[in-house]
N, C-alpha and C. Protein backbone atom coordinates (compact mmCIF):
# COMPACT_ATOMS: atom_id res chain seq x y z
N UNK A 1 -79.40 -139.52 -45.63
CA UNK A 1 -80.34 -138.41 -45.82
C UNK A 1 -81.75 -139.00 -45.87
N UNK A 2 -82.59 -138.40 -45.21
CA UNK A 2 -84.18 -138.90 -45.04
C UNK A 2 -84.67 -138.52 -46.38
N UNK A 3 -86.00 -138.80 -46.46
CA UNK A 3 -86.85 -138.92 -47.37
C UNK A 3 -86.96 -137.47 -47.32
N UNK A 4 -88.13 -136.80 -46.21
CA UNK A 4 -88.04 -135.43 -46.03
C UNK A 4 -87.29 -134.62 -46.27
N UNK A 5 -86.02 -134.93 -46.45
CA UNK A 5 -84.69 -133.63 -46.50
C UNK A 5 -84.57 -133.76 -47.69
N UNK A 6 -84.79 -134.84 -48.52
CA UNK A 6 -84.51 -134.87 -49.91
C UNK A 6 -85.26 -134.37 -50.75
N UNK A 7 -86.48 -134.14 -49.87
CA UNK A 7 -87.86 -133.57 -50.67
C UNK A 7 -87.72 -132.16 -50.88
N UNK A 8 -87.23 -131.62 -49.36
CA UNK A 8 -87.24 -130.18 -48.92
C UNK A 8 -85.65 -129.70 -49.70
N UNK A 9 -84.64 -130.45 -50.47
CA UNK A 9 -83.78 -129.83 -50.90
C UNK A 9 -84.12 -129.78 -52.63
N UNK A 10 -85.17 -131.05 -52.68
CA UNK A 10 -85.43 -130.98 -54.60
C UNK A 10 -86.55 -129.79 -54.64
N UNK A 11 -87.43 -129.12 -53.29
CA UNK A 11 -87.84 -128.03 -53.78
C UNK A 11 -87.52 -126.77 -53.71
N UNK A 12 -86.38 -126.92 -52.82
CA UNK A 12 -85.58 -125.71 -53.05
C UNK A 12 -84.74 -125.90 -54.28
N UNK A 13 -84.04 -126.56 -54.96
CA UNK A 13 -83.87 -126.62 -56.12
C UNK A 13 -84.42 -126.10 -57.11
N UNK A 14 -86.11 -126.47 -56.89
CA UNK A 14 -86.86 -126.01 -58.18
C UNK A 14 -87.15 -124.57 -57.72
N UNK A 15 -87.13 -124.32 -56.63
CA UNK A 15 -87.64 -122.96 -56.59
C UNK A 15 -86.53 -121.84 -57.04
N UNK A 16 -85.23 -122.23 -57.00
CA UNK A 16 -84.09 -121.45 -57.20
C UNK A 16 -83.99 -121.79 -58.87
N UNK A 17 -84.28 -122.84 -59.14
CA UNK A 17 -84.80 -122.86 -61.04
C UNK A 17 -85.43 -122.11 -61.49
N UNK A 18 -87.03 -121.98 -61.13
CA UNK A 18 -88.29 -121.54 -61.33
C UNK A 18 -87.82 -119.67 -61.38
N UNK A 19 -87.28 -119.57 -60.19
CA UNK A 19 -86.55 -118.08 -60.12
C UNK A 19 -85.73 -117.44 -61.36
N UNK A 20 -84.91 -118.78 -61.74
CA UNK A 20 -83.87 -118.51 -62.15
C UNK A 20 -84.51 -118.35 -63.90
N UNK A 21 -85.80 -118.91 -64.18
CA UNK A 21 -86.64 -119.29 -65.23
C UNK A 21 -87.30 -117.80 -65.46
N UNK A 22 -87.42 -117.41 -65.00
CA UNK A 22 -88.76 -115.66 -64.23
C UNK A 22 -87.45 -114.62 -64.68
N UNK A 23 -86.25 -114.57 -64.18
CA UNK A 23 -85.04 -114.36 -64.62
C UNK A 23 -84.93 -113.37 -65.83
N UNK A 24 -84.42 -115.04 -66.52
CA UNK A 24 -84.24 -115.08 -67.74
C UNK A 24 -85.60 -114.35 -68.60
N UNK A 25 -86.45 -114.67 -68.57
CA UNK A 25 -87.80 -114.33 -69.03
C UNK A 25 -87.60 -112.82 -69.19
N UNK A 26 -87.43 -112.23 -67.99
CA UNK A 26 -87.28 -110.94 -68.12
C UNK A 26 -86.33 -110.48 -68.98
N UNK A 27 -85.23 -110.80 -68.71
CA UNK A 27 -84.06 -110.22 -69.38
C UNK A 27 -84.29 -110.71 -70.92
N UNK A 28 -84.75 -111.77 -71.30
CA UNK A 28 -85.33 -111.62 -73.44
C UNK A 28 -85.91 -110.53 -73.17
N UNK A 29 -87.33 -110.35 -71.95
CA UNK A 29 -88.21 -109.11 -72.91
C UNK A 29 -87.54 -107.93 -73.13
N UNK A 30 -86.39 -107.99 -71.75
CA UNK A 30 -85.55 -106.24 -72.06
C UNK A 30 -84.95 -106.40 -73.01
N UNK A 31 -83.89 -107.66 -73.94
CA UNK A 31 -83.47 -107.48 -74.77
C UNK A 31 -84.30 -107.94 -76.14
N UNK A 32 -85.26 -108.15 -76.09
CA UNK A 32 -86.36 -107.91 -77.14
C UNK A 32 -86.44 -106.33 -77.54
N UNK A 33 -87.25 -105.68 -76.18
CA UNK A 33 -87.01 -103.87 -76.43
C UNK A 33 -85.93 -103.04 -76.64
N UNK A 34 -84.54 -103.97 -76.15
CA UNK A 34 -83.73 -103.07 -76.67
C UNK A 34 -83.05 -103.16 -78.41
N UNK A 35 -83.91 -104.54 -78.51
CA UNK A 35 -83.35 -104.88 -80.23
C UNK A 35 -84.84 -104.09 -80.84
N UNK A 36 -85.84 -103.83 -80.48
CA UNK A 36 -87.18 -103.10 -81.39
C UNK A 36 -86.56 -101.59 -81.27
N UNK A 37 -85.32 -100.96 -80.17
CA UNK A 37 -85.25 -100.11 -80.26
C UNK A 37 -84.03 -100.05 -81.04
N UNK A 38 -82.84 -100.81 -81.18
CA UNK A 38 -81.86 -100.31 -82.05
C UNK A 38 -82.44 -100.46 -83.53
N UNK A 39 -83.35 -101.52 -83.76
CA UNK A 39 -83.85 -101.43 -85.17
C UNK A 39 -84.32 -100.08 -85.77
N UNK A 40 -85.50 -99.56 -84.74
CA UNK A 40 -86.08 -97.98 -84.78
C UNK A 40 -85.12 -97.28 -85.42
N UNK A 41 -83.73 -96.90 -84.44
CA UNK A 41 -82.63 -96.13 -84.79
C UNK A 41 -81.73 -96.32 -86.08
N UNK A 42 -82.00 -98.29 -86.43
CA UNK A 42 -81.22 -98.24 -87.60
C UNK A 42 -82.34 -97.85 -88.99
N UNK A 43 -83.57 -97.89 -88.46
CA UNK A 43 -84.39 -96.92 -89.98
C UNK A 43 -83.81 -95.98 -89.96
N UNK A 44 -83.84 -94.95 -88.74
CA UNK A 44 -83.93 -93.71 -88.70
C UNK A 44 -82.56 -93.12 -89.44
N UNK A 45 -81.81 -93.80 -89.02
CA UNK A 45 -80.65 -93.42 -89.74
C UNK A 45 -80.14 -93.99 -91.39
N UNK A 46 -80.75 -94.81 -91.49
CA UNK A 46 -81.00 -95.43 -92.92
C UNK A 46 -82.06 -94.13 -93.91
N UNK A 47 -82.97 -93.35 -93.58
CA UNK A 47 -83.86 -92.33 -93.61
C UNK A 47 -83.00 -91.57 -94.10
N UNK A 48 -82.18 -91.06 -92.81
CA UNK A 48 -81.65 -89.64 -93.13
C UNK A 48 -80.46 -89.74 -93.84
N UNK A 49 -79.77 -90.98 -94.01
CA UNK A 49 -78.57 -91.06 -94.73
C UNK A 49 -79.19 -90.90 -95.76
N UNK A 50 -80.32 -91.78 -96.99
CA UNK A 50 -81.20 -91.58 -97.94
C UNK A 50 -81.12 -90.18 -98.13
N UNK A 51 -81.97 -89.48 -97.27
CA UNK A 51 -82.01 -88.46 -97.76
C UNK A 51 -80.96 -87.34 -98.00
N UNK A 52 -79.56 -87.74 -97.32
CA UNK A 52 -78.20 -86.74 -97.44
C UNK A 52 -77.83 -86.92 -98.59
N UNK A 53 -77.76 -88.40 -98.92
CA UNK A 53 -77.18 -88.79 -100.86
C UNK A 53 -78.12 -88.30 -101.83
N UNK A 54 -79.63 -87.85 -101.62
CA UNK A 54 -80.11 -87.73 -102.16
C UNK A 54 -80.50 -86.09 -102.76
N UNK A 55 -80.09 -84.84 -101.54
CA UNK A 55 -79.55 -83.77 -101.92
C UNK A 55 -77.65 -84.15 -102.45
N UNK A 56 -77.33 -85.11 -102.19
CA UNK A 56 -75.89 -84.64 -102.74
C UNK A 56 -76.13 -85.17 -104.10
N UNK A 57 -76.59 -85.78 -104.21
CA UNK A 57 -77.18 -86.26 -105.85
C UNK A 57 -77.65 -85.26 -106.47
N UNK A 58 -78.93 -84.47 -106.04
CA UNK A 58 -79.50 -83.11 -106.86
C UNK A 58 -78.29 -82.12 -106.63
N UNK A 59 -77.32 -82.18 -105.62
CA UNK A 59 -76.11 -80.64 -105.86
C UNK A 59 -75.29 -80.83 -107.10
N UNK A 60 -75.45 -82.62 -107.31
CA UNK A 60 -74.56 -82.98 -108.28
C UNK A 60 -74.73 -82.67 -109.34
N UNK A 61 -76.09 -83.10 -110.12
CA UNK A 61 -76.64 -83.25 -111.27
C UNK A 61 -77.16 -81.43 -111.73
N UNK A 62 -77.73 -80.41 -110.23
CA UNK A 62 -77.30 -79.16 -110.60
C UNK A 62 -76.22 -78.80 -110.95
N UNK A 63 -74.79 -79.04 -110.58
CA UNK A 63 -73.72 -78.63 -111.22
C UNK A 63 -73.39 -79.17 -112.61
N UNK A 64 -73.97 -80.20 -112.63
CA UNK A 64 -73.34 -81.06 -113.93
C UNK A 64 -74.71 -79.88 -115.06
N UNK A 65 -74.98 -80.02 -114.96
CA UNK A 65 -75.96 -79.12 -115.36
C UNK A 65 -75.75 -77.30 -116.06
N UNK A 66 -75.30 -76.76 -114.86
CA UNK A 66 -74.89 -75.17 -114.83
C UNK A 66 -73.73 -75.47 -115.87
């Protein structure tokens, strides 16, 4: 194998790296946004569960009450 062919196959190498680098890159940021978005959903539902125990708490303490 020549000098030249060895050159022209280590930069196709890097270029199928470099690609493969651009890639990856992308796919953290989508799974970056898709973890900022399940977090969102796990407040949201952390929220409203709060607030379900928290009328079943006042239905409680009204009955204990009456």
């Amino acid at each position: 194998m020549q000098q030249s062919e060895m050159f022209a196959l280590l930069e196709r190498k890097i270029e199928e790296m470099l690609e493969e680098v651009e890639l990856l890159r992308m796919e953290v940021a989508e799974l970056r946004d898709a973890k900022a978005a399940l977090e969102s959903d796990k407040e949201e539902s952390v929220r409203r569960l709060q607030s379900l125990l928290a009328r079943f708490d006042e239905a409680r303490d009204q009955q204990s009450a009456a």
